[in-house]
C-alpha atoms as a PDB file:
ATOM      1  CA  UNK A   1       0.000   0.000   0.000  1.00  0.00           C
ATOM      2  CA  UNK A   2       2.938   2.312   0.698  1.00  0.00           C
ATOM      3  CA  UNK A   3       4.065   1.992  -3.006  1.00  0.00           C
ATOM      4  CA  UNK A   4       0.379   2.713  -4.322  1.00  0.00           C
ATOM      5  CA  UNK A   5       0.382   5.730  -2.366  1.00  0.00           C
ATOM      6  CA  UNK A   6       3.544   6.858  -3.373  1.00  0.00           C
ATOM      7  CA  UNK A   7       3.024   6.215  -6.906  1.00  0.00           C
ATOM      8  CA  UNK A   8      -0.623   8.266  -6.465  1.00  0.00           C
ATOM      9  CA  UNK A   9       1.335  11.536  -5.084  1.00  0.00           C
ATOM     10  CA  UNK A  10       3.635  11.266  -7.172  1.00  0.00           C
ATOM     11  CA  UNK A  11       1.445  10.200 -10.424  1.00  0.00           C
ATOM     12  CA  UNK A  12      -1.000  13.406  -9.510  1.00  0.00           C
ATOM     13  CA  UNK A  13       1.657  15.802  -8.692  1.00  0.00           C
ATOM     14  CA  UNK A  14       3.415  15.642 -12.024  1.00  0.00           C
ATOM     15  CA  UNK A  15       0.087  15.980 -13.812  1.00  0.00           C
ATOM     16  CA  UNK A  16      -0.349  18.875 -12.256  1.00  0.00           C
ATOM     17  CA  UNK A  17       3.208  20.593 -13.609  1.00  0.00           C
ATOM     18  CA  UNK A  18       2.729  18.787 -17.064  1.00  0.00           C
ATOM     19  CA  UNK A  19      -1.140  20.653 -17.454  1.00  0.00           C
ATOM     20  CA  UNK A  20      -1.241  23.814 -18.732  1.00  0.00           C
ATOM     21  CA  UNK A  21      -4.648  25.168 -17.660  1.00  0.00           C
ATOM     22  CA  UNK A  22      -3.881  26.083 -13.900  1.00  0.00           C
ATOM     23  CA  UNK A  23      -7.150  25.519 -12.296  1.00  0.00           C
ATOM     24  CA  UNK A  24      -7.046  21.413 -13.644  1.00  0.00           C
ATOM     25  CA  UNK A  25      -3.284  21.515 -12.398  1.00  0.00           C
ATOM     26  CA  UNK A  26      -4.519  22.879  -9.109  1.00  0.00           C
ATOM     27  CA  UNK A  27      -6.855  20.161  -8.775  1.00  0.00           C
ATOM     28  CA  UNK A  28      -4.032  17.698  -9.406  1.00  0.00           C
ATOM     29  CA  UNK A  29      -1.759  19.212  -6.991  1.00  0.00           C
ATOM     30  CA  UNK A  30      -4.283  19.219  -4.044  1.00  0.00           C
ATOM     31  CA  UNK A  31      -5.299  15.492  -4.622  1.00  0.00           C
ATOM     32  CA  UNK A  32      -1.043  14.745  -4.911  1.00  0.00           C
ATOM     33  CA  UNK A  33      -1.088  16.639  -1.535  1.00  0.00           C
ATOM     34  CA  UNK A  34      -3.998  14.386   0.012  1.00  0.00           C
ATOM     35  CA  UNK A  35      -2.484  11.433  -1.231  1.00  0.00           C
ATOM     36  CA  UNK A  36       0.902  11.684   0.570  1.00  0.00           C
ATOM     37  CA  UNK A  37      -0.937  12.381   3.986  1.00  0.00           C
ATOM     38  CA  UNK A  38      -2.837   9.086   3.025  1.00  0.00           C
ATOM     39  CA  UNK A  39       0.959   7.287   2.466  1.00  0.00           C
ATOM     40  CA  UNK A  40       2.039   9.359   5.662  1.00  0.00           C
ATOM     41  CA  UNK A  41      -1.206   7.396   7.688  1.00  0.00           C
ATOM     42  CA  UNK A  42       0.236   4.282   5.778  1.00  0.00           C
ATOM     43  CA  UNK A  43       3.520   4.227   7.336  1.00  0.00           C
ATOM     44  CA  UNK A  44       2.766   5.360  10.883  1.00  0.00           C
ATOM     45  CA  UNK A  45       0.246   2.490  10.821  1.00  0.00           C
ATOM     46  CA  UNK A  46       2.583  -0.043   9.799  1.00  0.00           C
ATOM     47  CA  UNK A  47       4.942   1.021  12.222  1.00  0.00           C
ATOM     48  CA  UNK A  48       2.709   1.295  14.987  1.00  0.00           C
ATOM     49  CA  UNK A  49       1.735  -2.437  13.972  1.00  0.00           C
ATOM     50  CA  UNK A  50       5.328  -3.513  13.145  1.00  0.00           C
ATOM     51  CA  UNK A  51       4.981  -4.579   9.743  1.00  0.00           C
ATOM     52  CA  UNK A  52       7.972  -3.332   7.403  1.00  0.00           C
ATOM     53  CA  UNK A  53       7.876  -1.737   4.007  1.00  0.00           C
ATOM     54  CA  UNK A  54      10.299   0.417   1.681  1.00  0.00           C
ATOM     55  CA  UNK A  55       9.883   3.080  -0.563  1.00  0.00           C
ATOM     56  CA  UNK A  56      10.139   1.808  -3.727  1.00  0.00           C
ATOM     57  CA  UNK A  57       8.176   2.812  -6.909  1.00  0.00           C
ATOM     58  CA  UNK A  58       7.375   1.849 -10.254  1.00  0.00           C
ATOM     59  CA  UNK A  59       8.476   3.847 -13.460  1.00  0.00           C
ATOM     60  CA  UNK A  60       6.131   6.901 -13.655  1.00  0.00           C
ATOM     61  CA  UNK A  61       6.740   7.147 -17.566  1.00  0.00           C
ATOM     62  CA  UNK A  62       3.758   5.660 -18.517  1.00  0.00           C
ATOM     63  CA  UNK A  63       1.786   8.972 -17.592  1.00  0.00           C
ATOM     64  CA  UNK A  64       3.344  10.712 -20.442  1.00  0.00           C
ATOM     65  CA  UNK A  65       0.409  12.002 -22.284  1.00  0.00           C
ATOM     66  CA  UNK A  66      -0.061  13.717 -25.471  1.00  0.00           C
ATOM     67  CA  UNK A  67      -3.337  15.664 -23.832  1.00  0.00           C
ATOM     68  CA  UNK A  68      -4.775  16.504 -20.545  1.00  0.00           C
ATOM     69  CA  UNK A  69      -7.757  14.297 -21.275  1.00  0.00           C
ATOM     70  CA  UNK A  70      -5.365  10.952 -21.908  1.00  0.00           C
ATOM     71  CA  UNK A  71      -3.697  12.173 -18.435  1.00  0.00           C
ATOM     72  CA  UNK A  72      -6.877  12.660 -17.074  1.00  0.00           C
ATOM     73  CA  UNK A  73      -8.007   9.021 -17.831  1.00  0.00           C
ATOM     74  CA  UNK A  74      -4.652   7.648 -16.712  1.00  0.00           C
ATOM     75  CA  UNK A  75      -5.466   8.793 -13.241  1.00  0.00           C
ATOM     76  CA  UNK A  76      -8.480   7.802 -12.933  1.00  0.00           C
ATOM     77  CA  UNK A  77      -7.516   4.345 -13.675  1.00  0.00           C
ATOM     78  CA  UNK A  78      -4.711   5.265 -11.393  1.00  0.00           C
ATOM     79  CA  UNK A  79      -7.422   5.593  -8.350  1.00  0.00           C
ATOM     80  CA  UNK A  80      -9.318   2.725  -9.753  1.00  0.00           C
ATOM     81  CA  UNK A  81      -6.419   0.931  -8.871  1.00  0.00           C
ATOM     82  CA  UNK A  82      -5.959   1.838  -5.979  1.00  0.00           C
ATOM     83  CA  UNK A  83      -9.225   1.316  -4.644  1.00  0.00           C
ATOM     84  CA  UNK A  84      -8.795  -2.123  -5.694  1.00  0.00           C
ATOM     85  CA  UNK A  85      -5.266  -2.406  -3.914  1.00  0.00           C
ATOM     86  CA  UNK A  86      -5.768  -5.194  -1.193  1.00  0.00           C
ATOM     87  CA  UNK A  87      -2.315  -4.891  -0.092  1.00  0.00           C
ATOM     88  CA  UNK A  88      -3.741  -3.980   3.683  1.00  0.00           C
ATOM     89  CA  UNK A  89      -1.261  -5.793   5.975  1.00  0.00           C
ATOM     90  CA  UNK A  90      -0.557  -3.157   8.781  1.00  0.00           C
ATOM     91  CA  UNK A  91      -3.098  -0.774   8.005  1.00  0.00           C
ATOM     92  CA  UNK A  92      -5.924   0.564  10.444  1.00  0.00           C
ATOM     93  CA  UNK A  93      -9.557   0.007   9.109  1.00  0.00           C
ATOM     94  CA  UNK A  94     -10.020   3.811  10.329  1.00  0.00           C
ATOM     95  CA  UNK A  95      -7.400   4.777   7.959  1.00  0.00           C
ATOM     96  CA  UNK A  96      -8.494   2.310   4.934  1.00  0.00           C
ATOM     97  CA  UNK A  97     -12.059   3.851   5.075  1.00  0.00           C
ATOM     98  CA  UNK A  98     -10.347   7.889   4.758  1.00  0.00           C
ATOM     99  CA  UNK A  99      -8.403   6.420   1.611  1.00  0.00           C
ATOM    100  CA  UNK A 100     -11.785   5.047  -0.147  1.00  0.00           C
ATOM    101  CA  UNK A 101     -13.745   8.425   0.858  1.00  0.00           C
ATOM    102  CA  UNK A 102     -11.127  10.723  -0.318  1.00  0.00           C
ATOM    103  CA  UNK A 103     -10.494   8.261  -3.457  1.00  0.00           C
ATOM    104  CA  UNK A 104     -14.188   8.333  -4.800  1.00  0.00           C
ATOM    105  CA  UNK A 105     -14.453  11.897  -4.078  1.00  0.00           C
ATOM    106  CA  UNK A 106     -11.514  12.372  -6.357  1.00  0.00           C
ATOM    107  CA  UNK A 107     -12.124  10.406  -9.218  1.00  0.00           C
ATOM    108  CA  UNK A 108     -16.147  12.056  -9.112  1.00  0.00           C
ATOM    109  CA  UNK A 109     -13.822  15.528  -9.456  1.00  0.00           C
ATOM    110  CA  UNK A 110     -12.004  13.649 -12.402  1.00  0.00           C
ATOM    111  CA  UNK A 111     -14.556  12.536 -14.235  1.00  0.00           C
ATOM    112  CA  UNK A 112     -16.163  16.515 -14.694  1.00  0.00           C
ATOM    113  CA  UNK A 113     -12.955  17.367 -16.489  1.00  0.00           C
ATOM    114  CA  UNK A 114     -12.268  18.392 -20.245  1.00  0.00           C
ATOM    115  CA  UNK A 115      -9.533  20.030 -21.643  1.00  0.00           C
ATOM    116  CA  UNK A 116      -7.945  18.345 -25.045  1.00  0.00           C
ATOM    117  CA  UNK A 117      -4.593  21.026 -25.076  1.00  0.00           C
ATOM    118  CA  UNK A 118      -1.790  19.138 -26.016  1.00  0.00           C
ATOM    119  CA  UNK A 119       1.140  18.814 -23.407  1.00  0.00           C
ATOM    120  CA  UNK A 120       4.182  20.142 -24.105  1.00  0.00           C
ATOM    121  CA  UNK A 121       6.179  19.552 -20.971  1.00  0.00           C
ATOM    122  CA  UNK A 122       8.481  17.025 -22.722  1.00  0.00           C
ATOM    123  CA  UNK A 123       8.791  18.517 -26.314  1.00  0.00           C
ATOM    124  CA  UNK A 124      12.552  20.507 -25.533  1.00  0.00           C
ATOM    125  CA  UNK A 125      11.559  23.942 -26.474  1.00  0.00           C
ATOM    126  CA  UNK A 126      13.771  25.227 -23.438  1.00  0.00           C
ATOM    127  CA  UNK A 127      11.394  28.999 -23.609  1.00  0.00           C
ATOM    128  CA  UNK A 128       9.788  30.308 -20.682  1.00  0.00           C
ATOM    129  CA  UNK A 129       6.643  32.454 -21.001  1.00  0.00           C
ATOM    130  CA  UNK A 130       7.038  35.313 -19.178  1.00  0.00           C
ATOM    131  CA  UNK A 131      11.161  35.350 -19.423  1.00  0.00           C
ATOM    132  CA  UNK A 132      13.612  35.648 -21.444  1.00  0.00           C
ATOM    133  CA  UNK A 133      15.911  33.185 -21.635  1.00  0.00           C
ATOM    134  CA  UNK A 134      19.122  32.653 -24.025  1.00  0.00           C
ATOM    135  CA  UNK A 135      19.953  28.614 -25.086  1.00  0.00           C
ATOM    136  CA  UNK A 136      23.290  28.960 -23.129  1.00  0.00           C
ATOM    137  CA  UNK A 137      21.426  29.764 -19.737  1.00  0.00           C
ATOM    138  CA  UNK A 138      18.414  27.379 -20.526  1.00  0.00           C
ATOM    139  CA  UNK A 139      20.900  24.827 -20.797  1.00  0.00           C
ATOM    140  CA  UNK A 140      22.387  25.896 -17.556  1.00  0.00           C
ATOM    141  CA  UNK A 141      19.080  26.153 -15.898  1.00  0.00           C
ATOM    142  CA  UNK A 142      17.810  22.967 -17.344  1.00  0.00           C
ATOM    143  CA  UNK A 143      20.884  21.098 -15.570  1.00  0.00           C
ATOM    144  CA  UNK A 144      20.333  21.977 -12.506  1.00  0.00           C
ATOM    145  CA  UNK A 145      16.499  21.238 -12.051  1.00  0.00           C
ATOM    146  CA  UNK A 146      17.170  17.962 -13.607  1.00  0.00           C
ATOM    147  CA  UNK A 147      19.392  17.405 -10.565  1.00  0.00           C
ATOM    148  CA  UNK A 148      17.412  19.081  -7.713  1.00  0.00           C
ATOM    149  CA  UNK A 149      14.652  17.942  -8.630  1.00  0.00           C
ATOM    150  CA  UNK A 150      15.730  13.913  -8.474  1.00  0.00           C
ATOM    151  CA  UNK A 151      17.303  15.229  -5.155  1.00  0.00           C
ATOM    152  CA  UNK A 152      14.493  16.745  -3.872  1.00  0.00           C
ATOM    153  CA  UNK A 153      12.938  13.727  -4.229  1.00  0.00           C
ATOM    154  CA  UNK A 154      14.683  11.811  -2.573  1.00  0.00           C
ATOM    155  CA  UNK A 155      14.987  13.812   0.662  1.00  0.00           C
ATOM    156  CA  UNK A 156      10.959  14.038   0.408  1.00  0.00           C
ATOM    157  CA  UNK A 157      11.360   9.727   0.915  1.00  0.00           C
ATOM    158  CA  UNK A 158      14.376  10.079   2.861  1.00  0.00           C
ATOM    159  CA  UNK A 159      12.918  12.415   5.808  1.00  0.00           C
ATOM    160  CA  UNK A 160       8.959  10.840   5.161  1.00  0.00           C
ATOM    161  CA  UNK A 161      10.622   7.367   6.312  1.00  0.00           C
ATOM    162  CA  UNK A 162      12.608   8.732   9.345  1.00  0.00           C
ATOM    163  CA  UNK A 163       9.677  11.314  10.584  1.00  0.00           C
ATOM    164  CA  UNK A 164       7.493   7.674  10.583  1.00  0.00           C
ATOM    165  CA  UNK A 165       9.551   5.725  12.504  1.00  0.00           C
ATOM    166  CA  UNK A 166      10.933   8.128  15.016  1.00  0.00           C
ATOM    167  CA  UNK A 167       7.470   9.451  16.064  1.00  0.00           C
ATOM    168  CA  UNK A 168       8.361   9.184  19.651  1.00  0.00           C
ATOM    169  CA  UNK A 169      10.264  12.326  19.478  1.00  0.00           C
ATOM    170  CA  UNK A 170       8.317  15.070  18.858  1.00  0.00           C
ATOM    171  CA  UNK A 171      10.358  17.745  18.011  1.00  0.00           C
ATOM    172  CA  UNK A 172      12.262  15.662  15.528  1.00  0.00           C
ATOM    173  CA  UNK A 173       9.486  14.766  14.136  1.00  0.00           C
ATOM    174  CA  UNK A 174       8.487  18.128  13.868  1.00  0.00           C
ATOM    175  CA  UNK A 175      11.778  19.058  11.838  1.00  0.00           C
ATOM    176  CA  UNK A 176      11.395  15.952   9.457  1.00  0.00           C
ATOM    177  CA  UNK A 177       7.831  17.441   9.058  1.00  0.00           C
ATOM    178  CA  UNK A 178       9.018  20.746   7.808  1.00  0.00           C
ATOM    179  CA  UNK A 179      12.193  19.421   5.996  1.00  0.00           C
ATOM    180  CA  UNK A 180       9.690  17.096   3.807  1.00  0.00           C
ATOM    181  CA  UNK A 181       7.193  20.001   3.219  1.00  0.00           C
ATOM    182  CA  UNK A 182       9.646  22.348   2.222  1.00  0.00           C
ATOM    183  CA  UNK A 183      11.477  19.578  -0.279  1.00  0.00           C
ATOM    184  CA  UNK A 184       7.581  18.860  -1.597  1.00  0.00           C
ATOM    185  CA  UNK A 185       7.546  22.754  -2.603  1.00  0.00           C
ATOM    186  CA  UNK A 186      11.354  22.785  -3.695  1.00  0.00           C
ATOM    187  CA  UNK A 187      10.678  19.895  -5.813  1.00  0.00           C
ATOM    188  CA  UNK A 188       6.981  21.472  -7.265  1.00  0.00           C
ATOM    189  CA  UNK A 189       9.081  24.694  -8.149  1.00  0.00           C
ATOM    190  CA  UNK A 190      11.705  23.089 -10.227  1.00  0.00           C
ATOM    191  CA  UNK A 191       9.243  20.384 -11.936  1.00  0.00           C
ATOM    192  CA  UNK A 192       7.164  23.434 -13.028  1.00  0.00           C
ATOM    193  CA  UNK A 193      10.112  25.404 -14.209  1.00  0.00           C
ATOM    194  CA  UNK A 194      11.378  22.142 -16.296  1.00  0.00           C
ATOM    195  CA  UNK A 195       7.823  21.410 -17.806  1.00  0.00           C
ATOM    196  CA  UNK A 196       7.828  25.221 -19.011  1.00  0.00           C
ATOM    197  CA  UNK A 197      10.826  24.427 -20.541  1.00  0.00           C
ATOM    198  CA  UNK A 198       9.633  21.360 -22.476  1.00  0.00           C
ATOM    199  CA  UNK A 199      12.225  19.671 -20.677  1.00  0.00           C
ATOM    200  CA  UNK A 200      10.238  17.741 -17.313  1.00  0.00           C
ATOM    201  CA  UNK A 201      11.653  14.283 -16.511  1.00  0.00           C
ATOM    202  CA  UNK A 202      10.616  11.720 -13.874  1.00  0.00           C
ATOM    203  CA  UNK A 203      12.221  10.752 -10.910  1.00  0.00           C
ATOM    204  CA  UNK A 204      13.155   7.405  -9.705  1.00  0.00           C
ATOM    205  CA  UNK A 205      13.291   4.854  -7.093  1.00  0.00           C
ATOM    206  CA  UNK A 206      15.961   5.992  -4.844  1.00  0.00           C
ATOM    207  CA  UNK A 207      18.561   3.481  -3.099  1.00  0.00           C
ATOM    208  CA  UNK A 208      17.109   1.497   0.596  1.00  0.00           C
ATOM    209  CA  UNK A 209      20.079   2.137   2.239  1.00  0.00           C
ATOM    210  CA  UNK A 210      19.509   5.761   1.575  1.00  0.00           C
ATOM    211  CA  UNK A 211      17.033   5.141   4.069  1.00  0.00           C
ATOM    212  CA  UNK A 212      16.656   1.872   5.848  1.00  0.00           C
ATOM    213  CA  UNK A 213      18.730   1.392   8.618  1.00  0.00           C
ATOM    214  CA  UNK A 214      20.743   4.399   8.481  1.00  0.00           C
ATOM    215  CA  UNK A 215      22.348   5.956  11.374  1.00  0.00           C
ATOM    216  CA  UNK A 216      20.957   8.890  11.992  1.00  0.00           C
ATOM    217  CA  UNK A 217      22.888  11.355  13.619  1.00  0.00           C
ATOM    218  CA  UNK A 218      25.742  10.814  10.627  1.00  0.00           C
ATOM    219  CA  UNK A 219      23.034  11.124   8.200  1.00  0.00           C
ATOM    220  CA  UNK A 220      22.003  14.557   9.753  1.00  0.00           C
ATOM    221  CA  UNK A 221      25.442  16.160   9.835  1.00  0.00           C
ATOM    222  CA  UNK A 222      26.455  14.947   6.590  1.00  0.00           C
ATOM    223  CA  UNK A 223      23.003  16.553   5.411  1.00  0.00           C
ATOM    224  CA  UNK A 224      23.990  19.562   6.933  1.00  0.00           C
ATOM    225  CA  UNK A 225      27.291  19.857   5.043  1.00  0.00           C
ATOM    226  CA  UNK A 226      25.296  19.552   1.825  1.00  0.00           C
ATOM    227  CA  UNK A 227      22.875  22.180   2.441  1.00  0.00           C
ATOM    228  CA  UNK A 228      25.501  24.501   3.070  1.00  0.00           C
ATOM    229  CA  UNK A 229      27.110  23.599  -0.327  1.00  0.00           C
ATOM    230  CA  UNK A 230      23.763  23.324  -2.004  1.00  0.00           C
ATOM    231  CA  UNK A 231      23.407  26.964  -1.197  1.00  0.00           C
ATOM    232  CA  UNK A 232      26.758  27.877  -2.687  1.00  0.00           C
ATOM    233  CA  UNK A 233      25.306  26.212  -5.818  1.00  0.00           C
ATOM    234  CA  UNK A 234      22.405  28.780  -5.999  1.00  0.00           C
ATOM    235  CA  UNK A 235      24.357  31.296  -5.326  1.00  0.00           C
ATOM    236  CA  UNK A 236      27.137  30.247  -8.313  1.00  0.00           C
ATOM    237  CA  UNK A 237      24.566  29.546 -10.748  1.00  0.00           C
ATOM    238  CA  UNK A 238      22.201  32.857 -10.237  1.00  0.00           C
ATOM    239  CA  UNK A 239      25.505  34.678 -11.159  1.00  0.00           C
ATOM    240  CA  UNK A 240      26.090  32.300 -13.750  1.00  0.00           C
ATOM    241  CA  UNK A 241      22.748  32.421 -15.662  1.00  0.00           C
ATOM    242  CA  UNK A 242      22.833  36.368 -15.075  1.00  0.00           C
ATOM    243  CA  UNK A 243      18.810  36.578 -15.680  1.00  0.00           C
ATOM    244  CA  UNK A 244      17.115  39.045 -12.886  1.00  0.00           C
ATOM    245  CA  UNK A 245      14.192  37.166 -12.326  1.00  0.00           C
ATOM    246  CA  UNK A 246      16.033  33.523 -12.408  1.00  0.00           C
ATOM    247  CA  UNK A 247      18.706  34.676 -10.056  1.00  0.00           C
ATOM    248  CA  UNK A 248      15.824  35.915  -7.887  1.00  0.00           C
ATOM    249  CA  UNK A 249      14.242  32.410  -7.765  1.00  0.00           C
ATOM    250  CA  UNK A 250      18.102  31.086  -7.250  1.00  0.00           C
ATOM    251  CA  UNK A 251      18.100  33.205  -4.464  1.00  0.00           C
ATOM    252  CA  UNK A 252      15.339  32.773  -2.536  1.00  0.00           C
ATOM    253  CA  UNK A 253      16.147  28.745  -2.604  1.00  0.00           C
ATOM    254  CA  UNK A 254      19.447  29.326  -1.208  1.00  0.00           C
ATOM    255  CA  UNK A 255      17.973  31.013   1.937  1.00  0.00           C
ATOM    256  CA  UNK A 256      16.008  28.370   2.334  1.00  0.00           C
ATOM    257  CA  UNK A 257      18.950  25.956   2.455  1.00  0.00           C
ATOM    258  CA  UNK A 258      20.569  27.800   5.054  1.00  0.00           C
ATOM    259  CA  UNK A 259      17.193  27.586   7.328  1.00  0.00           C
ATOM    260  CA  UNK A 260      17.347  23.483   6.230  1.00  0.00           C
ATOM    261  CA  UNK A 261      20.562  23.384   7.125  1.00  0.00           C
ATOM    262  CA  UNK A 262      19.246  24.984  11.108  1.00  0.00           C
ATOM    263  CA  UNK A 263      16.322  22.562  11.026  1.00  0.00           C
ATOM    264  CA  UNK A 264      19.165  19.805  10.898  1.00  0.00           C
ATOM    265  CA  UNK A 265      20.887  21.106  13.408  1.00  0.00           C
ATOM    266  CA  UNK A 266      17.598  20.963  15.689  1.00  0.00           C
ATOM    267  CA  UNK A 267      16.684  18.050  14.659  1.00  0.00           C
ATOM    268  CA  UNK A 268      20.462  16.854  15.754  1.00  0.00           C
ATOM    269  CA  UNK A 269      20.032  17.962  19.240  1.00  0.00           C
ATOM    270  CA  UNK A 270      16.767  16.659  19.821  1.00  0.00           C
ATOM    271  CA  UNK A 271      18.192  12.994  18.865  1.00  0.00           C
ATOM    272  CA  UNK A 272      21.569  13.417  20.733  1.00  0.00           C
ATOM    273  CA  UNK A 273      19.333  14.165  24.379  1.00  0.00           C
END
C-alpha cells in the first residue's frame, strides 16, 4: 500500500506541472497533496503495527500524455487501482475507510474534467513564457532542475521514512515534518520550471540504504554539510545564468537551504538528548 500511495502523489503531482490550464493543475496538486498524507497514515500504521515496508516505486513514464484528457483518464484508472489495492497488511480500518472516501471523491472531481490542449512539458523547447531566456542559460538552468529535482525527491522519501519511525520524538518529528514540506515545494518549483521548458523528466526509485537502517545522527550532519554547499550552488549559478528574475528564484532557494541546514541542526540535538 505504501508503493500505491507513493506512486498516487507522485502520479497526480506531475500531472499537475505537465497541465497547462492552472485551475485542472490545481486540482491535481491538491489530490497529490492528500495522497501523501494518506501514504504518511500508511507508514505510521505499519509502524505502529510492526509490519515493514520500503519506498520503492514503479516507473512513472507511462503517464506521459499527449493531452490533458489521456492524463486525465490515466489517473483515474490510477485511483481505480488503488481502490482495488488489497495490499492492507498493517493498516488501520479507520485509515483504509479515509483512503476510499477521499479516493471516490476524487475520481467524481475527475470525471467533470475536459480540456484536449496538447502537453508540451516534454517537447525541448527550453522557452519560458514570461522570461527571457538565451539557449546557453536554458541549458544551464535545465541542468540543474534535472538534478534538484531527483534530489528533492529523494529527501521528500528520505525524511517521510525517518519522521514515521521516530514518532516518539516530537520535536524531531516536527523538523522531518518541515524538511519534507519544504522539499515537496522545492521539488513542485523546479518540476514546473522544467515542464515550461519542455524539458520535465521523472524521478526514480531511490537506493534502501539511503534510508533503511541508516544511522541517523551521521546522516544529519552529513546533510547539513550539503545544504551549506547546495546553497553555494544557488548562489554560483544565479551569477552564472545572469537573468534578474532567475537569479531571484536562485536566491530565494538558497535562503532556504541555510534555514534546512538549522532545522538539521535541531533536529540533531533533539536525537543526541
Amino acid at each position: 500500500m505504501v508503493k500505491q500511495k507513493q506512486m498516487n502523489y507522485l502520479k497526480f503531482l506531475y500531472a499537475s506541472f505537465m497541465t497547462p490550464n492552472r485551475e485542472i493543475a490545481e486540482i491535481f496538486e491538491d489530490f497529490g497533496l492528500i495522497e501523501y498524507k494518506h501514504m504518511m497514515w500508511a507508514m505510521n500504521d505499519m509502524v505502529k503495527n510492526g509490519v515493514e515496508f520500503d519506498m520503492d516505486i514503479d516507473s512513472l513514464r507511462d503517464l506521459k500524455s499527449g493531452t490533458v484528457n489521456e492524463l486525465i483518464s490515466k489517473l483515474i484508472a490510477q485511483l481505480e487501482a488503488s481502490l482495488e489495492n488489497k495490499n492492507t497488511n498493517g493498516i488501520d480500518e479507520t485509515t483504509l475507510k479515509r483512503f476510499k472516501s477521499d479516493e471516490e471523491y476524487m475520481i467524481s472531481v475527475l470525471k467533470t474534467l475536459n480540456d484536449d490542449t496538447k502537453i508540451t512539458a516534454f517537447d525541448e523547447h527550453k522557452t519560458l513564457k514570461d522570461i527571457e531566456i538565451t539557449p546557453a542559460q536554458a541549458d544551464a538552468f535545465n541542468f540543474f532542475l534535472v538534478g534538484e529535482t531527483f534530489k528533492e525527491y529523494e529527501l521528500i522519501t528520505i525524511y517521510s521514512y525517518l519522521k514515521a519511525h521516530i514518532n516518539d520524538n516530537v520535536e524531531a518529528v516536527n523538523c522531518f515534518a518541515d524538511l519534507a514540506s519544504d522539499s515537496i515545494y522545492h521539488l513542485k518549483r523546479f518540476a514546473k520550471y522544467a515542464a515550461e521548458l519542455g524539458t520535465l523528466s521523472f524521478v526514480r526509485s531511490i537506493d534502501k540504504e539511503k534510508y533503511q537502517n541508516v544511522e541517523i545522527v551521521k546522516f544529519l550532519k552529513e546533510n547539513i554539510e550539503e545544504e551549506i554547499d547546495a546553497e553555494k550552488e544557488c548562489l554560483i549559478l544565479a551569477e552564472k545564468i545572469g537573468n534578474d528574475d532567475l537569479s531571484n528564484f536562485l536566491l530565494f532557494i538558497s535562503r532556504q537551504e541555510v534555514y534546512h541546514a538549522e532545522l538539521l541542526e535541531r533536529a540533531l540535538s533533539h536525537l543526541k538528548k
